[in-house]
Protein backbone atom coordinates (compact mmCIF):
# COMPACT_ATOMS: atom_id res chain seq x y z
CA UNK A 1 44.81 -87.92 205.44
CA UNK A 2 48.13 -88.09 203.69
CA UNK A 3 48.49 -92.10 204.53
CA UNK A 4 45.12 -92.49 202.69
CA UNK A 5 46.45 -90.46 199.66
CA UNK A 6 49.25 -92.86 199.70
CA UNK A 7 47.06 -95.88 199.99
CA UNK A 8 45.61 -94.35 197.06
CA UNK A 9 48.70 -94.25 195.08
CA UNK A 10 49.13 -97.82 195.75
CA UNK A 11 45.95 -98.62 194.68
CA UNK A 12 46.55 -96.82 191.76
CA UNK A 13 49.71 -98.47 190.97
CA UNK A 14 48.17 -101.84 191.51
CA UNK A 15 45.60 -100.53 188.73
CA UNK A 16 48.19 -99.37 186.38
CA UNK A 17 50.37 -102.65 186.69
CA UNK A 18 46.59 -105.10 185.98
CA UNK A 19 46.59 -106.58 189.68
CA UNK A 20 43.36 -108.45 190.36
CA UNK A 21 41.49 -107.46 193.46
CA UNK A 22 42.60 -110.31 195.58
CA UNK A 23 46.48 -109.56 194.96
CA UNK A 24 46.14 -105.97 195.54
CA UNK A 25 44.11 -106.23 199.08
CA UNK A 26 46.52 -108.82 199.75
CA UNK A 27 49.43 -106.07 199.14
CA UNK A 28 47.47 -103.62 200.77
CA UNK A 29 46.80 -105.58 203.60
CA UNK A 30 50.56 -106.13 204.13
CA UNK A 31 52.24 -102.81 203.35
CA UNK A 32 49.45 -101.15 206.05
CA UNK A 33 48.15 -103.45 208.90
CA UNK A 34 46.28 -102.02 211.16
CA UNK A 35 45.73 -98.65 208.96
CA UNK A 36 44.24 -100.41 205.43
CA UNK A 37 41.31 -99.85 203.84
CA UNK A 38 38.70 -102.39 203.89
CA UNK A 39 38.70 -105.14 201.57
CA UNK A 40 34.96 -102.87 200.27
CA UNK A 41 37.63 -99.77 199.28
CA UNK A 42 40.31 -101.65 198.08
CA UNK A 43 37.70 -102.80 195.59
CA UNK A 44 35.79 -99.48 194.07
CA UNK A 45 39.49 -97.69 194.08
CA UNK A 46 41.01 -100.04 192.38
CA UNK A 47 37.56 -100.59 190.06
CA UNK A 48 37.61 -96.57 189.56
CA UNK A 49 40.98 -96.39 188.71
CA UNK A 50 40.86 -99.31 185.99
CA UNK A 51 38.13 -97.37 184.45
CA UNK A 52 40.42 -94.46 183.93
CA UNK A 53 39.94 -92.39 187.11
CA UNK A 54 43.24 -90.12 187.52
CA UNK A 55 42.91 -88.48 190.51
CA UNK A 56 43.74 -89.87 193.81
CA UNK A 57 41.96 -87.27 195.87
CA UNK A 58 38.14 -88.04 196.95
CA UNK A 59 35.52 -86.05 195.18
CA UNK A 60 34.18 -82.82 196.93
CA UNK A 61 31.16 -83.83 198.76
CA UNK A 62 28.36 -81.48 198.60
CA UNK A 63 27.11 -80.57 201.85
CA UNK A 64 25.31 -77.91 203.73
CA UNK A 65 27.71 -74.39 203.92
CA UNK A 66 28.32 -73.23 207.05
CA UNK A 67 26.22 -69.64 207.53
CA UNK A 68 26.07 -69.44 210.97
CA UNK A 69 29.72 -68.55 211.29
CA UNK A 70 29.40 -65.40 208.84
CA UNK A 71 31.09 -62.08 209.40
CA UNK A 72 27.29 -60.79 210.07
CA UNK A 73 26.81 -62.89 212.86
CA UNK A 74 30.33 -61.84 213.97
CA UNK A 75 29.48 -58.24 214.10
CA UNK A 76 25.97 -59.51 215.81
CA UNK A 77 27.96 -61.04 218.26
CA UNK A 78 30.77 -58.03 218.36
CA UNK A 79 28.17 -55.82 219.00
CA UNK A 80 25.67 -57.38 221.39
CA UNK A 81 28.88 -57.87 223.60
CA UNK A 82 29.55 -54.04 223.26
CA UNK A 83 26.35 -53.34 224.71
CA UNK A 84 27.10 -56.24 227.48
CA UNK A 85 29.99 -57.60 228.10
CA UNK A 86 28.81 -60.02 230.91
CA UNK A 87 26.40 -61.73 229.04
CA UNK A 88 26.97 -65.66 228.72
CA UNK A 89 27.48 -67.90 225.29
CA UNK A 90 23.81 -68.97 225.89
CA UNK A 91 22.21 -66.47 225.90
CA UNK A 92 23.89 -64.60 223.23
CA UNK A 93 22.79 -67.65 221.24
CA UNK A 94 19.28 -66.81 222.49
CA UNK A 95 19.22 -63.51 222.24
CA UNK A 96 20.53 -63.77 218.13
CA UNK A 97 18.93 -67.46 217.59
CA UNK A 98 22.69 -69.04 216.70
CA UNK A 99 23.68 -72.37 217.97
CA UNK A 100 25.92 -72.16 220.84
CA UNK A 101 28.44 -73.87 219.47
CA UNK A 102 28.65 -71.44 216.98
CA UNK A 103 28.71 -68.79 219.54
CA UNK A 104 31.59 -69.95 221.36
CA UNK A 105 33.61 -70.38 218.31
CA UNK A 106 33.31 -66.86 217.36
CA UNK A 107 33.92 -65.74 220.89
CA UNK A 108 36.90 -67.71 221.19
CA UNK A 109 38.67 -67.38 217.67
CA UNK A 110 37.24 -64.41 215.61
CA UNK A 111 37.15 -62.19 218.89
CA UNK A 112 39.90 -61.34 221.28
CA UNK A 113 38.09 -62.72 224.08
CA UNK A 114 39.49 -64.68 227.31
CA UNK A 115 37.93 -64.96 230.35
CA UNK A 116 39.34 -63.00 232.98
CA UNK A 117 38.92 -62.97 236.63
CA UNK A 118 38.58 -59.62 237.16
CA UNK A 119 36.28 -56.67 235.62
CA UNK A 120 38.86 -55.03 232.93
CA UNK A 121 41.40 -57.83 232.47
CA UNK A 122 44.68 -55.77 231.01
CA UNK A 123 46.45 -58.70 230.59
CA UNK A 124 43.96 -60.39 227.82
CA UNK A 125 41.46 -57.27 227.28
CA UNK A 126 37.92 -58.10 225.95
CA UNK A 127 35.89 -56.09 223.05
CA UNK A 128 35.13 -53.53 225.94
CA UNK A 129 38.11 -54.07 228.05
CA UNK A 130 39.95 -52.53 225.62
CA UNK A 131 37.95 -49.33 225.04
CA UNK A 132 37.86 -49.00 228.83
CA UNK A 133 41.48 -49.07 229.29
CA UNK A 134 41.87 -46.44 226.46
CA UNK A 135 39.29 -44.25 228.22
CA UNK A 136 40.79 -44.97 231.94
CA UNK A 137 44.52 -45.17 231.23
CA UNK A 138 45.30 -41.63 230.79
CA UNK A 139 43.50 -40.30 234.08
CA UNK A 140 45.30 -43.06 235.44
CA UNK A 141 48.39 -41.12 234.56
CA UNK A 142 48.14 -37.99 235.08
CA UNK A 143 46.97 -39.17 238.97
């Protein structure tokens, strides 16, 4: 990202100073190898930036938002593991009609999940294994 920013600059400094297409790509082409733009971007930068464009950065593109990943379906997901822990990604993404994908990406980052080899895994506890081992741990001690 931050090498096409600079490309961008260049560009833009090729603008500024009146290069024509062909000497810019040629500079372009030289100062980057392998990692230039194509001759194509060279040309509607450098075309945007003669007509008084300022900013370097792309545009924002519009784009679908991402709802699947809400805090709703985070609770959703929270919750339905509450009820049962051993239940796998798929069919939690059944069960609440989310992709899996998204499933496993609130399992694995908004969650403190890990998968464990045995039931109440102390060393990375689960959404349950942690209520469990605050129920269990005292009777444990006074044993």
């Amino acid at each position: 990202m931050e090498k096409t920013i600079e490309q961008s600059y260049a560009i833009k400094f090729c603008a500024k100073l009146n290069k024509s297409l062909t000497n810019t790509d040629q500079m372009i082409q030289e100062a980057y190898r392998v990692s230039a733009p194509s001759y194509s971007q060279v040309s509607k930068w450098l075309k945007l930036f003669k007509n008084g464009r300022e900013e370097v950065d792309d545009d924002p593109r519009s784009g679908w938002p991402s709802t699947s990943k809400s805090d709703k379906n985070v609770s959703r997901v929270h919750d339905l593991l509450n009820t049962d822990r051993r239940m796998s990604v798929r069919m939690i993404a059944e069960t609440l009609s989310i992709p899996k994908t998204t499933v496993h990406d609130i399992v694995a980052d908004n969650l403190p999940m890990w998968k464990c080899s045995q039931p109440h895994c102390s060393a990375h506890p689960g959404v349950s294994g942690q209520a469990h081992l605050g129920k269990v741990a005292p009777a444990l001690l006074q044993s």
